[in-house]
Each structure stands twice: as C-alpha cells, then as structure tokens.
PDB file of N, CA and C in Angstrom:
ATOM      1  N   UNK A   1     -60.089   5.415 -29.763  1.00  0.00           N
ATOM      2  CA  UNK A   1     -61.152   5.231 -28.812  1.00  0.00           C
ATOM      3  C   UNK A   1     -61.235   6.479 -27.952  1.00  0.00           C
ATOM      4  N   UNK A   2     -62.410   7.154 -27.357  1.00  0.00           N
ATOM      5  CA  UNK A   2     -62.944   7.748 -27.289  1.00  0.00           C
ATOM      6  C   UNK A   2     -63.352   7.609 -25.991  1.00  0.00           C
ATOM      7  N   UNK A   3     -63.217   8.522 -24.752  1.00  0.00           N
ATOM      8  CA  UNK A   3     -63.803   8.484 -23.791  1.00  0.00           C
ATOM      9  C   UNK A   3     -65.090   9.416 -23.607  1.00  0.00           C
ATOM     10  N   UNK A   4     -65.564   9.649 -22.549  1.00  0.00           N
ATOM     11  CA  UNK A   4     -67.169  10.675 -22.703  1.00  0.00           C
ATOM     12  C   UNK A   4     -67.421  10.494 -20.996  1.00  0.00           C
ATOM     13  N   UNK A   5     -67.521  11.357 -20.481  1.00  0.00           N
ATOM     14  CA  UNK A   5     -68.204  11.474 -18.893  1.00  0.00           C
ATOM     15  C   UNK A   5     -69.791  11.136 -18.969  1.00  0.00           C
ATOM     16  N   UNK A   6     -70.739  10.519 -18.309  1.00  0.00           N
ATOM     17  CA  UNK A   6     -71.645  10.054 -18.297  1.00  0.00           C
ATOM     18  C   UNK A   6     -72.496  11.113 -18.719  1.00  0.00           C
ATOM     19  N   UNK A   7     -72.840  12.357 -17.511  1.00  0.00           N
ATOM     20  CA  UNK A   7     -73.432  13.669 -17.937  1.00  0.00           C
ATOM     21  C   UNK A   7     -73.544  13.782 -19.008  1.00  0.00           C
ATOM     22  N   UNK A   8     -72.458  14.300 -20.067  1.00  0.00           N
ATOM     23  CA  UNK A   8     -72.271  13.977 -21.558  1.00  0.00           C
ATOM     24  C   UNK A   8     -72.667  13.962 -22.111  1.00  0.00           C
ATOM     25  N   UNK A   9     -72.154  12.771 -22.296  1.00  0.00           N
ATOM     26  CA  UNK A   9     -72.851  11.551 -22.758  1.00  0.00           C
ATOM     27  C   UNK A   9     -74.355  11.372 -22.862  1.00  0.00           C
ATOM     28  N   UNK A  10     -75.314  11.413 -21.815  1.00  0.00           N
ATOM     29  CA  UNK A  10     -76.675  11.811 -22.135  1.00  0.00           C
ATOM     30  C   UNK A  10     -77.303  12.898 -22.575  1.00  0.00           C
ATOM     31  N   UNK A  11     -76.444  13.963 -22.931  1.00  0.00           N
ATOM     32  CA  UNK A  11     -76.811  15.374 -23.242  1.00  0.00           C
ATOM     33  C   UNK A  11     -76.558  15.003 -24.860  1.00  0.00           C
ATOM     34  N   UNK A  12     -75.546  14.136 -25.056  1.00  0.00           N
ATOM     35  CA  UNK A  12     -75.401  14.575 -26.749  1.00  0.00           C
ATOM     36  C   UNK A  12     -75.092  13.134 -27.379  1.00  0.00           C
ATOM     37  N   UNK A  13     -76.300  12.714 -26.361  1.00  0.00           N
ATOM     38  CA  UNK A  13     -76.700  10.565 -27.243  1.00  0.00           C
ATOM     39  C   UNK A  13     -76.723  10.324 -28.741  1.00  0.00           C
ATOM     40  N   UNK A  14     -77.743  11.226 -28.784  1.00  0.00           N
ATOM     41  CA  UNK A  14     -77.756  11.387 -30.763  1.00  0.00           C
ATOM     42  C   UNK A  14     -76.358  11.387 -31.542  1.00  0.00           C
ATOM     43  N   UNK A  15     -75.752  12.027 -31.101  1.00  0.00           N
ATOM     44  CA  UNK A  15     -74.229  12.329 -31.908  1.00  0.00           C
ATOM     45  C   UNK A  15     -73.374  11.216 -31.660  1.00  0.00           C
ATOM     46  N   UNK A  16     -73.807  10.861 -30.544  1.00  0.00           N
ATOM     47  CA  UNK A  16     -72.708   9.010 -30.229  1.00  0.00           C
ATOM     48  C   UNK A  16     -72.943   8.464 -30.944  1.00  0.00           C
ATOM     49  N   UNK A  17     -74.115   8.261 -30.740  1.00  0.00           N
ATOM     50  CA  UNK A  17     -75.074   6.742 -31.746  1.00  0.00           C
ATOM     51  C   UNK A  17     -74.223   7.094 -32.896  1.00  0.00           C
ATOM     52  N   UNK A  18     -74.307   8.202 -34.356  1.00  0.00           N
ATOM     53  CA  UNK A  18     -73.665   8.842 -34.994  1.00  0.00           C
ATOM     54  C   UNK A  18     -72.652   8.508 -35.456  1.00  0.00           C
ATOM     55  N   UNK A  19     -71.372   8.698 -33.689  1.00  0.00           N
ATOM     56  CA  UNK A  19     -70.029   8.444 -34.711  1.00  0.00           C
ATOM     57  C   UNK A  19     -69.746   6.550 -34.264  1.00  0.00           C
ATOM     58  N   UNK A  20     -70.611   5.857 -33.227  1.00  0.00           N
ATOM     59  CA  UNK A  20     -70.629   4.855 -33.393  1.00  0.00           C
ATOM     60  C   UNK A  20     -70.389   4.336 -34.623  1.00  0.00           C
ATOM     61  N   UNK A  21     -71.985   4.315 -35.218  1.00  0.00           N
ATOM     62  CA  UNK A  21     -72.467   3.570 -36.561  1.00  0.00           C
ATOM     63  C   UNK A  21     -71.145   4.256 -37.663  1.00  0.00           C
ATOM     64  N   UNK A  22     -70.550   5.363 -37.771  1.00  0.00           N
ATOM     65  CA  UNK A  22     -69.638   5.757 -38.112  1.00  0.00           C
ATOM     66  C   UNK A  22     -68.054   4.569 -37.873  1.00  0.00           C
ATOM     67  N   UNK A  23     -68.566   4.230 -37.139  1.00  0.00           N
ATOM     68  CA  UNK A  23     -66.505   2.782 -36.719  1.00  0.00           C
ATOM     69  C   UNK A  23     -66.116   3.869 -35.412  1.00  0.00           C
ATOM     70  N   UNK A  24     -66.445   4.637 -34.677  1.00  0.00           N
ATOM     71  CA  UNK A  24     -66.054   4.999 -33.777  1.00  0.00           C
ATOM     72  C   UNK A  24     -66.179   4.257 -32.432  1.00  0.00           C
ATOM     73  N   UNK A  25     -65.159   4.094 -31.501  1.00  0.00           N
ATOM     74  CA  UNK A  25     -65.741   3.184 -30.679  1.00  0.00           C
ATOM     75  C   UNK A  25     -65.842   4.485 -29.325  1.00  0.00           C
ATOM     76  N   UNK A  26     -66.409   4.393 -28.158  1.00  0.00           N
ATOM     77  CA  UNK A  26     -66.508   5.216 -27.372  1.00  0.00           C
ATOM     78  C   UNK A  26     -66.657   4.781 -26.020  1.00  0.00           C
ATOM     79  N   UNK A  27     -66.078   5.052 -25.271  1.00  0.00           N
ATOM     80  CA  UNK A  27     -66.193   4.682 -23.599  1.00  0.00           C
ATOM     81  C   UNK A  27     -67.122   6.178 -22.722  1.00  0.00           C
ATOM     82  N   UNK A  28     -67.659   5.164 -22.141  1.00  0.00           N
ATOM     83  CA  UNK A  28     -68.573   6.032 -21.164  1.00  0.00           C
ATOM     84  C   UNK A  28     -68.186   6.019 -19.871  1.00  0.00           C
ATOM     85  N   UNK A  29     -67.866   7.015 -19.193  1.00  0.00           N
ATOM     86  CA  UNK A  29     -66.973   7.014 -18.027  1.00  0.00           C
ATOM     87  C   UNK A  29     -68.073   7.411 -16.632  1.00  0.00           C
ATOM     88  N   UNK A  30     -67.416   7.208 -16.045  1.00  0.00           N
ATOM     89  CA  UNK A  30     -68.131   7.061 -14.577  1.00  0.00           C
ATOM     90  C   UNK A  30     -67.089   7.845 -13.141  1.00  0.00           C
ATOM     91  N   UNK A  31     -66.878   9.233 -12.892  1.00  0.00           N
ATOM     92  CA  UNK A  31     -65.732   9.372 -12.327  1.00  0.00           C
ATOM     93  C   UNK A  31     -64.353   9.063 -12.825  1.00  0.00           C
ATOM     94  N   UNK A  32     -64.337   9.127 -13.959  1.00  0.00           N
ATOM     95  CA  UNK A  32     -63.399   8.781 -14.922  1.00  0.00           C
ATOM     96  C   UNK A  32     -63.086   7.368 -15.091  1.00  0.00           C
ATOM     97  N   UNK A  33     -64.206   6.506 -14.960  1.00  0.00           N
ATOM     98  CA  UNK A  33     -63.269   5.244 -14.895  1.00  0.00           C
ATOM     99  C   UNK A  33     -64.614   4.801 -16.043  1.00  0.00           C
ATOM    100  N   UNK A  34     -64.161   3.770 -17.082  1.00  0.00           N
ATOM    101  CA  UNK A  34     -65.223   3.493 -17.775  1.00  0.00           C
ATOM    102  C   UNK A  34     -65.947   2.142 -17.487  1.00  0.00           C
ATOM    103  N   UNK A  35     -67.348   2.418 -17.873  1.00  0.00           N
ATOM    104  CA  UNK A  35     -68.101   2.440 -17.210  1.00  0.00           C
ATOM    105  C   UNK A  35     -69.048   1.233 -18.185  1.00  0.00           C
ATOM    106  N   UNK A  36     -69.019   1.751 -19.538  1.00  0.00           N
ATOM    107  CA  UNK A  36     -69.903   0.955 -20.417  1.00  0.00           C
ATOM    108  C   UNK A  36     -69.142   1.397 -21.865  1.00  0.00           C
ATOM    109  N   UNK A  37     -69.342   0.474 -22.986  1.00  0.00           N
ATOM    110  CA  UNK A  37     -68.526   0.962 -24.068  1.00  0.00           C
ATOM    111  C   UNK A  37     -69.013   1.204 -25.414  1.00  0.00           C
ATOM    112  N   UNK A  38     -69.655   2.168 -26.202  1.00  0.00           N
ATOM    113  CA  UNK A  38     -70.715   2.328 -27.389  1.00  0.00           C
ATOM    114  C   UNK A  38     -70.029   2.159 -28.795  1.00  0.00           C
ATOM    115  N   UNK A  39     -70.087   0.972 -29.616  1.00  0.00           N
ATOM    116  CA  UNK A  39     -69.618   0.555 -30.421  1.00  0.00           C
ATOM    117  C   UNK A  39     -70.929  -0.031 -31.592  1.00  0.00           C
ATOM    118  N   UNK A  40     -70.602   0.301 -32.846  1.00  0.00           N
ATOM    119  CA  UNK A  40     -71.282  -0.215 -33.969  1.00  0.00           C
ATOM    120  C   UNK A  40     -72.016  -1.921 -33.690  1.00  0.00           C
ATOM    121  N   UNK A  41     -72.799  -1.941 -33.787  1.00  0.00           N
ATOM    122  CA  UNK A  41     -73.756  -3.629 -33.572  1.00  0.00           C
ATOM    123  C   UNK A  41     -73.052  -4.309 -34.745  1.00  0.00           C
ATOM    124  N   UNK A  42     -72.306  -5.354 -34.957  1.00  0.00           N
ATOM    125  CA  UNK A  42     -72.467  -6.261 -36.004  1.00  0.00           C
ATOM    126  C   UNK A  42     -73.372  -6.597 -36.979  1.00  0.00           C
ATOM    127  N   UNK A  43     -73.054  -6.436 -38.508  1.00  0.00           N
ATOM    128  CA  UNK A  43     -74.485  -6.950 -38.970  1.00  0.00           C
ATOM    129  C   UNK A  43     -73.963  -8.052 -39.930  1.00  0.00           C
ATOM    130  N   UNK A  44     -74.738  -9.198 -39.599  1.00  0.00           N
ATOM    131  CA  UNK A  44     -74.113 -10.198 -40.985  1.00  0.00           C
ATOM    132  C   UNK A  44     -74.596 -10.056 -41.702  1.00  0.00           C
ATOM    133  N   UNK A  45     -73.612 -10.066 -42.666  1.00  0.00           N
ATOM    134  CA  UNK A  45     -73.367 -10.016 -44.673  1.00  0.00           C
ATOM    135  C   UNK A  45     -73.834 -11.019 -45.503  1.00  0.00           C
ATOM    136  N   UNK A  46     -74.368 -10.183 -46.337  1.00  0.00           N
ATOM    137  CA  UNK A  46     -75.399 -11.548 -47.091  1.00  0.00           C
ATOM    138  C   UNK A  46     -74.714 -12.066 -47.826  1.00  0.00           C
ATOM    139  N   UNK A  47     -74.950 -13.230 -48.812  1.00  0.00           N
ATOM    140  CA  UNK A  47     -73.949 -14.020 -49.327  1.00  0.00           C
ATOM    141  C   UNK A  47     -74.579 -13.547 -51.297  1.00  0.00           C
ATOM    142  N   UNK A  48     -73.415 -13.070 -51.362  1.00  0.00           N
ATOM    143  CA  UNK A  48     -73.714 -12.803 -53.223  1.00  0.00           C
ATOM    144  C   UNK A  48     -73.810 -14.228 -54.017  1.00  0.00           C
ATOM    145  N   UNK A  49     -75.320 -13.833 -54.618  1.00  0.00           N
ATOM    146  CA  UNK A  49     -75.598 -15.218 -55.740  1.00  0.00           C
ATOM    147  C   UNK A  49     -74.901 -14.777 -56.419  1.00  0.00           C
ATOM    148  N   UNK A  50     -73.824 -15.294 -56.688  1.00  0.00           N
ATOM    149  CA  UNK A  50     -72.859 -15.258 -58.191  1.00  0.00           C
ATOM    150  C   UNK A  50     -73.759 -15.605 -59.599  1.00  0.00           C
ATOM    151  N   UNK A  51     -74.259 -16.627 -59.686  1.00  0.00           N
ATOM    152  CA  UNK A  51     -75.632 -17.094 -60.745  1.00  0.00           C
ATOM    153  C   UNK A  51     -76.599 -15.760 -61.207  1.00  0.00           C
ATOM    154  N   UNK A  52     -76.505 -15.379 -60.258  1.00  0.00           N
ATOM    155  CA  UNK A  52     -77.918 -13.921 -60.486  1.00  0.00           C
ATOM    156  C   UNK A  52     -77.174 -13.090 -60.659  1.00  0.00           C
ATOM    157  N   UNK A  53     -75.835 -12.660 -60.385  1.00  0.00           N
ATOM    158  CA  UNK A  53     -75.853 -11.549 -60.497  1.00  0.00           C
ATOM    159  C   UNK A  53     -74.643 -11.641 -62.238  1.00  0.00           C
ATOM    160  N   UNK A  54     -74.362 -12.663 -62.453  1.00  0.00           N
ATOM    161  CA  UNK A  54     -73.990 -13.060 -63.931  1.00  0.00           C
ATOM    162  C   UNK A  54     -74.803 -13.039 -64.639  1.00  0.00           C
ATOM    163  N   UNK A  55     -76.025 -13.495 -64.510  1.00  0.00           N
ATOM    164  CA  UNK A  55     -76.995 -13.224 -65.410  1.00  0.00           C
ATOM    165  C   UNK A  55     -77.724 -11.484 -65.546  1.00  0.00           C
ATOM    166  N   UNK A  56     -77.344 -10.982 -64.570  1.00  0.00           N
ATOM    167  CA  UNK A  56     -77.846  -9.714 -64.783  1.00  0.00           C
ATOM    168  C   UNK A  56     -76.960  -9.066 -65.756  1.00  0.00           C
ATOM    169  N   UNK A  57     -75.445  -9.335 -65.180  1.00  0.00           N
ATOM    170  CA  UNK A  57     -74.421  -8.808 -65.975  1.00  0.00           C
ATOM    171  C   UNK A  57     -74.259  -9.056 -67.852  1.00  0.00           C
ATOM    172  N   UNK A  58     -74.764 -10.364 -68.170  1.00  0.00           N
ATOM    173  CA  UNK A  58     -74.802 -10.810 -68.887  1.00  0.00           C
ATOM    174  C   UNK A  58     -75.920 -10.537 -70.020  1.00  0.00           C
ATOM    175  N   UNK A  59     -77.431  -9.860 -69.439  1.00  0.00           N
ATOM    176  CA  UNK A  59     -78.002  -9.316 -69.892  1.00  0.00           C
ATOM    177  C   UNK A  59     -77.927  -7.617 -70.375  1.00  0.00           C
ATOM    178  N   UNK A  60     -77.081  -7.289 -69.849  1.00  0.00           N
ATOM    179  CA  UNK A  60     -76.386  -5.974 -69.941  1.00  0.00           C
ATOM    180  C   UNK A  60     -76.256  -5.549 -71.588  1.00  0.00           C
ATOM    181  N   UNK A  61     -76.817  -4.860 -72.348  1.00  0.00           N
ATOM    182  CA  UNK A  61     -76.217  -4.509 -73.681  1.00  0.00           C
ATOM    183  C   UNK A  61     -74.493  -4.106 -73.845  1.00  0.00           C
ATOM    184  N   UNK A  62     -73.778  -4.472 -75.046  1.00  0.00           N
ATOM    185  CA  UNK A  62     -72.448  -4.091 -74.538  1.00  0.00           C
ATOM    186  C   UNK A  62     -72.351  -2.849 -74.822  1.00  0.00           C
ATOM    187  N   UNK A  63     -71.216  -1.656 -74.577  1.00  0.00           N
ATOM    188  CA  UNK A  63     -71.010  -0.842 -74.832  1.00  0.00           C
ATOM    189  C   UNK A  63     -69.931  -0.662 -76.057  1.00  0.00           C
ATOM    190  N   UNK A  64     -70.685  -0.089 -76.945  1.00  0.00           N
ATOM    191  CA  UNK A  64     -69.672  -0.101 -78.549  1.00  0.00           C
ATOM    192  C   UNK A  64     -68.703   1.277 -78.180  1.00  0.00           C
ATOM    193  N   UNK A  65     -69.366   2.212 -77.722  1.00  0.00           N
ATOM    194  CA  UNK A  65     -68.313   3.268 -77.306  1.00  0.00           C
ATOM    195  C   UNK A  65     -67.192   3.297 -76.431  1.00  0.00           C
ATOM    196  N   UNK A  66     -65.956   3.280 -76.622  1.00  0.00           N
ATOM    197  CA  UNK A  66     -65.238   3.216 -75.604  1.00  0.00           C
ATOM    198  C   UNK A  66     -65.383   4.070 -74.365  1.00  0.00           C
ATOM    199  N   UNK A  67     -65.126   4.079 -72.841  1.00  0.00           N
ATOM    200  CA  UNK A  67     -65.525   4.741 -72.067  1.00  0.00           C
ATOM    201  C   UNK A  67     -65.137   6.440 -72.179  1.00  0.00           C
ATOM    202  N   UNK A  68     -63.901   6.193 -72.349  1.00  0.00           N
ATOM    203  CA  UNK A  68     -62.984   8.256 -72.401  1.00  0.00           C
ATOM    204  C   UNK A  68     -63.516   8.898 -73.734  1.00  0.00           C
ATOM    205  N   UNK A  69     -64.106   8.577 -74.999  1.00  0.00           N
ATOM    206  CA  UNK A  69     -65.204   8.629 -75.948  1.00  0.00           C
ATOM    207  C   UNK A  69     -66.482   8.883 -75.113  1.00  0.00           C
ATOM    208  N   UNK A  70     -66.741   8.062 -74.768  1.00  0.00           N
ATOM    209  CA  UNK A  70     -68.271   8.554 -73.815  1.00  0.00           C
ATOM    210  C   UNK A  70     -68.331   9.755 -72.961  1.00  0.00           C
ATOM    211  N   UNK A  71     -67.659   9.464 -72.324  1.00  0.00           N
ATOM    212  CA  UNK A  71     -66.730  10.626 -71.307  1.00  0.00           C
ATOM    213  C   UNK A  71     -66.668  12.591 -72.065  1.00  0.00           C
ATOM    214  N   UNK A  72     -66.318  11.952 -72.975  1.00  0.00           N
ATOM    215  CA  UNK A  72     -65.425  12.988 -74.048  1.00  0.00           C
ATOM    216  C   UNK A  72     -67.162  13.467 -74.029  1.00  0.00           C
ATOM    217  N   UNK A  73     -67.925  13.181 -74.824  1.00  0.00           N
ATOM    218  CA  UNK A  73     -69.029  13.464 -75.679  1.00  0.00           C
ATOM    219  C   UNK A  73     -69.678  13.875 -74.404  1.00  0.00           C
ATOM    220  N   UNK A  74     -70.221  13.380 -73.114  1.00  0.00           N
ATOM    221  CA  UNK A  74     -70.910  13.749 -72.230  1.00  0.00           C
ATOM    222  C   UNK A  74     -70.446  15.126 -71.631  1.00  0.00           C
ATOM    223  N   UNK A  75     -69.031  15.687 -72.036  1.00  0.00           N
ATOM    224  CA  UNK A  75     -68.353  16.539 -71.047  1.00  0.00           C
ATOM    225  C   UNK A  75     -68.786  17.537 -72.136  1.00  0.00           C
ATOM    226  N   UNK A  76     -68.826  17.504 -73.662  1.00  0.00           N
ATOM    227  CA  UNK A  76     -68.751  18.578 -74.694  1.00  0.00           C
ATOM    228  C   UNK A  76     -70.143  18.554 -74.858  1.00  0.00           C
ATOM    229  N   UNK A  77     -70.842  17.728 -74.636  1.00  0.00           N
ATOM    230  CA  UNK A  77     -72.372  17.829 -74.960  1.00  0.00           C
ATOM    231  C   UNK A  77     -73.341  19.248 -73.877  1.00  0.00           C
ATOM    232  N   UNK A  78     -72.460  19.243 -72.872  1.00  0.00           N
ATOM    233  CA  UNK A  78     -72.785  20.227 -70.972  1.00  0.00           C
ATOM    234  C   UNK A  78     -72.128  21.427 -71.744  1.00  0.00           C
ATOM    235  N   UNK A  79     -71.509  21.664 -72.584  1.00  0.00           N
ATOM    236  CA  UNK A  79     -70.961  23.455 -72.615  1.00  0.00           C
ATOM    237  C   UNK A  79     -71.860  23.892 -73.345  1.00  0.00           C
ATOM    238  N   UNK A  80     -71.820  25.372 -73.610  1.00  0.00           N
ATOM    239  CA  UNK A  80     -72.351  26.303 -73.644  1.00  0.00           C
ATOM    240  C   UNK A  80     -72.147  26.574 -75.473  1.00  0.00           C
TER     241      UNK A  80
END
C-alpha cells in the first residue's frame, strides 16, 4: 500500500486510476495523515454455462496431429 500527498495526487490522477485497476491499493494523504483510500471497484463474475460451453467444446473438430508435431511443422514451415 501506497501513500500519495493530496497535491500529487491531483497532478498525476490518471496514473492512480492505472495502478489502482492494476491491484494497487493507494492512500491519499492530507498533512500526512490519510485522508481517502483509491482501490480497484469490485466487479461481479459471471457464472460459466457449463452446457454451452461443452457444447462448443464438443463441436470442436479433433486434432489428428499431435501438438509438438504441429509445433514442429509451424516452426520449420517460418525458415528461410
């Protein structure tokens, strides 16, 4: 946590907001004593349709190539 003198603090708002939304938490001080505290807003999390998103998965063609084969061919296919 993070303190900031008020002055600051309004000179370089943009960059708070910033490392806020970043997980930074930050105190705003007042004569050194804090004053107010700038932290990320909560956002609630949506709930995964398991149903939909199996069926997406499920519509998926499979892959006959193994992945480090795929890998292999995509890396030799880029040279020169």
């Amino acid at each position: 946590m993070d303190g900031i003198n008020l002055a600051d603090a309004k000179a370089h708002f943009s960059e708070l907001i910033d490392r806020a939304a970043a997980g930074d938490t930050i105190d705003i001080l007042r004569r050194g004593k804090p004053v107010a505290r700038l932290e990320a807003a909560k956002r609630p999390r949506k709930a995964i349709d398991a149903a939909r998103l199996r069926k997406l998965t499920d519509s998926l063609p499979v892959q006959t190539e193994s992945a480090a084969d795929f890998t292999r061919a995509m890396r030799d296919d880029d040279r020169y």
